[in-house]
Protein backbone atom coordinates (compact mmCIF):
# COMPACT_ATOMS: atom_id res chain seq x y z
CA UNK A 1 -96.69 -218.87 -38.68
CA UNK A 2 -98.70 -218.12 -42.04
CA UNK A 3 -96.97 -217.93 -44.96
CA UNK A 4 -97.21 -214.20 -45.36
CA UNK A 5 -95.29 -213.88 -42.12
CA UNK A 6 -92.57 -216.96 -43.32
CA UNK A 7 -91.96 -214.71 -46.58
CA UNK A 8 -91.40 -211.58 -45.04
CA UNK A 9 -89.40 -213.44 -42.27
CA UNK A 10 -86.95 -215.17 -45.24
CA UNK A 11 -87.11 -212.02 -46.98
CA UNK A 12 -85.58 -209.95 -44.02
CA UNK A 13 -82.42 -212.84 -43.34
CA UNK A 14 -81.70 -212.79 -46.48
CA UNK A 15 -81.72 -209.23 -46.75
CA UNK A 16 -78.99 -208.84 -43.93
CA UNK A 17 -76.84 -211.46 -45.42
CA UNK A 18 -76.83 -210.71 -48.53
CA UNK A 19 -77.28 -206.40 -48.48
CA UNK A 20 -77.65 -206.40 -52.56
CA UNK A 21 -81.13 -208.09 -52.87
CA UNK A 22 -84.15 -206.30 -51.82
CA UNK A 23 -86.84 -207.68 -49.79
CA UNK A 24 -89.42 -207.25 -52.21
CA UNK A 25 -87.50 -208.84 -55.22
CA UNK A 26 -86.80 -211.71 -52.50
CA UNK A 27 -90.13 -211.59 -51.78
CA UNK A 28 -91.53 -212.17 -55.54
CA UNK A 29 -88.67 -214.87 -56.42
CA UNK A 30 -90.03 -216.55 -53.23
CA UNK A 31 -93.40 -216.46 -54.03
CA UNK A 32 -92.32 -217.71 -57.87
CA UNK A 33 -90.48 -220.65 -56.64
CA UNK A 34 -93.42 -221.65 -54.75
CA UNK A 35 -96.73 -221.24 -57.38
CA UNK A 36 -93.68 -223.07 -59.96
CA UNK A 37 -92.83 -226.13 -57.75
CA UNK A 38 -95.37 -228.15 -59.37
CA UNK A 39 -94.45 -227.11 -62.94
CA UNK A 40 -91.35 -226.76 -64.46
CA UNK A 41 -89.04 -223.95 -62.13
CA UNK A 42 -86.35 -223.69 -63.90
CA UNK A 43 -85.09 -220.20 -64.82
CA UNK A 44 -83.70 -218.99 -68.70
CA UNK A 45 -81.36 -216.49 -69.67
CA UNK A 46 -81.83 -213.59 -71.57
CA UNK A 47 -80.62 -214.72 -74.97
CA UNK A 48 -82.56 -218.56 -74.28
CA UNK A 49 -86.18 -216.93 -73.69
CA UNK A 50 -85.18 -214.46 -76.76
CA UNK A 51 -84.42 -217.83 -78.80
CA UNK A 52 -87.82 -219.92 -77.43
CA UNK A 53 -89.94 -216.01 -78.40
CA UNK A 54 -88.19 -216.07 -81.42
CA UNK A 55 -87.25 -212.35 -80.76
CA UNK A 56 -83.70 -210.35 -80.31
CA UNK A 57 -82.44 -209.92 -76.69
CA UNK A 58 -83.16 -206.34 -76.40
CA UNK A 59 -86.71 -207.03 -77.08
CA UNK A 60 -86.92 -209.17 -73.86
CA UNK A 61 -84.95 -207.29 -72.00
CA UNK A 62 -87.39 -204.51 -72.58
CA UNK A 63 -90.72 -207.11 -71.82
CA UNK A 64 -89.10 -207.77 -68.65
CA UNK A 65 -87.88 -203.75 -68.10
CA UNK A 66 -91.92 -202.81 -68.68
CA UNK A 67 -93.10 -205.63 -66.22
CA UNK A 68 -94.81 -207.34 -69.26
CA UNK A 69 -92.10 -210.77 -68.65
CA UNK A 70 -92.18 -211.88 -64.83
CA UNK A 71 -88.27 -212.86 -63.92
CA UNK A 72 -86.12 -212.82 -60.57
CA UNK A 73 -82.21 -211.54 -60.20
CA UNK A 74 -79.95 -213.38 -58.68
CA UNK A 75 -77.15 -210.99 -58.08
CA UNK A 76 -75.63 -209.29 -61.24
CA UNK A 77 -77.67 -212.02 -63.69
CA UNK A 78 -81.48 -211.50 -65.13
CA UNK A 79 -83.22 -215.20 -65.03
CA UNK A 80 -86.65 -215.60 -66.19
CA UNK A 81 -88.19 -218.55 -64.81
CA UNK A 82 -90.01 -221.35 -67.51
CA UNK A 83 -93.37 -220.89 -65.64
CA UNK A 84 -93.46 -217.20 -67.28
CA UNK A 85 -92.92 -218.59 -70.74
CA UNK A 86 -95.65 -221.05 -69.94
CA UNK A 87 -98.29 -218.22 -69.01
CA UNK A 88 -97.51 -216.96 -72.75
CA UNK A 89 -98.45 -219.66 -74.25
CA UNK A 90 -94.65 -220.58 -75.45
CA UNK A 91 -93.08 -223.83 -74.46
């Protein structure tokens, strides 16, 4: 089984467990967690990444509203993971 296949596969199981997530933002957080493994995966709130930018919380909330700020959902909660602060050039 290719990993395309193993994503989609996890992506579905999940889906029917768990009827709030969508395969395709299961699909991205999966695909996150694995390009992340070898650097740092762990995942910031709103008001830490606004704190690290140096910017208010509504700003990030909007980066990661336009698509500009990568970040995954786990249920009700917005995470962003440190690998996306990384790409910025912010550590």
């Amino acid at each position: 089984m290719d990993t395309d296949t193993a994503l989609t596969t996890a992506a579905t199981i999940l889906v029917e467990h768990y009827p709030h997530l969508t395969p395709e933002g299961l699909r991205t957080a999966l695909e996150t967690s694995q390009t992340s493994q070898a650097t740092d995966s762990r995942l910031l709130t709103i008001p830490q990444v606004a704190d690290r930018l140096g910017v208010c919380e509504r700003t990030v909330a909007s980066m990661v509203a336009e698509g500009q700020l990568p970040s995954v959902k786990i249920r009700r909660a917005r995470r962003v993971p440190l690998s996306s602060l990384t790409s910025l050039g912010v550590s």
